[in-house]
Protein backbone atom coordinates (compact mmCIF):
# COMPACT_ATOMS: atom_id res chain seq x y z
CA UNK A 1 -58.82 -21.98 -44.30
CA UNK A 2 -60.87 -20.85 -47.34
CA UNK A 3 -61.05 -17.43 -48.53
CA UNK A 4 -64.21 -15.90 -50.65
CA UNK A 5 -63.52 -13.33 -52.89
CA UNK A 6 -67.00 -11.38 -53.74
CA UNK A 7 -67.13 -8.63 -56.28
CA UNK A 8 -69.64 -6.54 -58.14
CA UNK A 9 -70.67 -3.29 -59.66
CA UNK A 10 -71.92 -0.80 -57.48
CA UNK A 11 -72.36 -1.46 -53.94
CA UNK A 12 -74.03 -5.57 -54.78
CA UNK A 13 -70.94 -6.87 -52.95
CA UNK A 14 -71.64 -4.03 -49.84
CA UNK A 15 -75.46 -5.45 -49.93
CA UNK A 16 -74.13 -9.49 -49.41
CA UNK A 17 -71.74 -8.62 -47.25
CA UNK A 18 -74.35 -7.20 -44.79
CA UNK A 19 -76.50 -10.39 -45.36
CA UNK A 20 -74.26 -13.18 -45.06
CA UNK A 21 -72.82 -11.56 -41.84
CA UNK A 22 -76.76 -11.12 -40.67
CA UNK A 23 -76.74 -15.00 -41.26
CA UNK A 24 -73.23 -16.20 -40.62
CA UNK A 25 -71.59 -13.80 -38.33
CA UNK A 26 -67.79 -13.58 -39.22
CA UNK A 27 -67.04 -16.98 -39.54
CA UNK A 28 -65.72 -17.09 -42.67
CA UNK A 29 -63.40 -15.35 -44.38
CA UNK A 30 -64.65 -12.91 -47.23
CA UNK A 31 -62.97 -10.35 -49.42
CA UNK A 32 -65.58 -7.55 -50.80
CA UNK A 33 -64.70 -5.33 -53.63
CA UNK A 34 -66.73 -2.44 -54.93
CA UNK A 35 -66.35 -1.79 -58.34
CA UNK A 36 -67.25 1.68 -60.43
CA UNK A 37 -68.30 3.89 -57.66
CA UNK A 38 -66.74 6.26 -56.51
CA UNK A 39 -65.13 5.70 -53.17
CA UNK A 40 -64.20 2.25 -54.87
CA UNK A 41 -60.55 1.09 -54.11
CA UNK A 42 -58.31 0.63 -57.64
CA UNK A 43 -59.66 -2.96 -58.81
CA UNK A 44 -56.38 -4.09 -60.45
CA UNK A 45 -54.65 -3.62 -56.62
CA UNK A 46 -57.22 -4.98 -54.69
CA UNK A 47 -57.20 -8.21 -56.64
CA UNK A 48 -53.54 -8.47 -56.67
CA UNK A 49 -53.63 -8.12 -52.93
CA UNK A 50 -56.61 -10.54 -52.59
CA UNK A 51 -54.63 -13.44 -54.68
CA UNK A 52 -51.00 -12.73 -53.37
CA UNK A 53 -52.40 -13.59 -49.80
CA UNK A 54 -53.57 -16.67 -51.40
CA UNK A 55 -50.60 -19.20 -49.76
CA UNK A 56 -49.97 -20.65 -53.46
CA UNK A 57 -48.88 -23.85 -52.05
CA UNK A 58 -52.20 -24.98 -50.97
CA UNK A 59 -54.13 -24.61 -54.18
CA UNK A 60 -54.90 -27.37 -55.90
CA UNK A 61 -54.52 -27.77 -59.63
């Protein structure tokens, strides 16, 4: 399965998150991270996190 990592400034990634589930439902799997704001999660974790569930194996190079 693919995984979509979406990221902005502000709350841009909060805005297409509520648009492509309005068109796609939850089909796919997205990641959304907030960035500068202030309920924003520490971006240096969140990324970690988003690539180490990334099964490594299956990328291709």
């Amino acid at each position: 399965m693919k995984k979509f990592l979406i990221a902005a400034h502000g709350n841009l990634a909060l805005g297409i998150k509520s648009t492509l589930e309005l068109f796609l439902g939850d089909a796919l799997d997205f990641t959304y991270l907030t960035a500068y704001t202030d309920d924003a999660p520490n971006l240096e974790e969140a990324l970690e996190n988003f690539f180490s569930s990334i099964d490594s194996r299956r990328i291709r190079r």
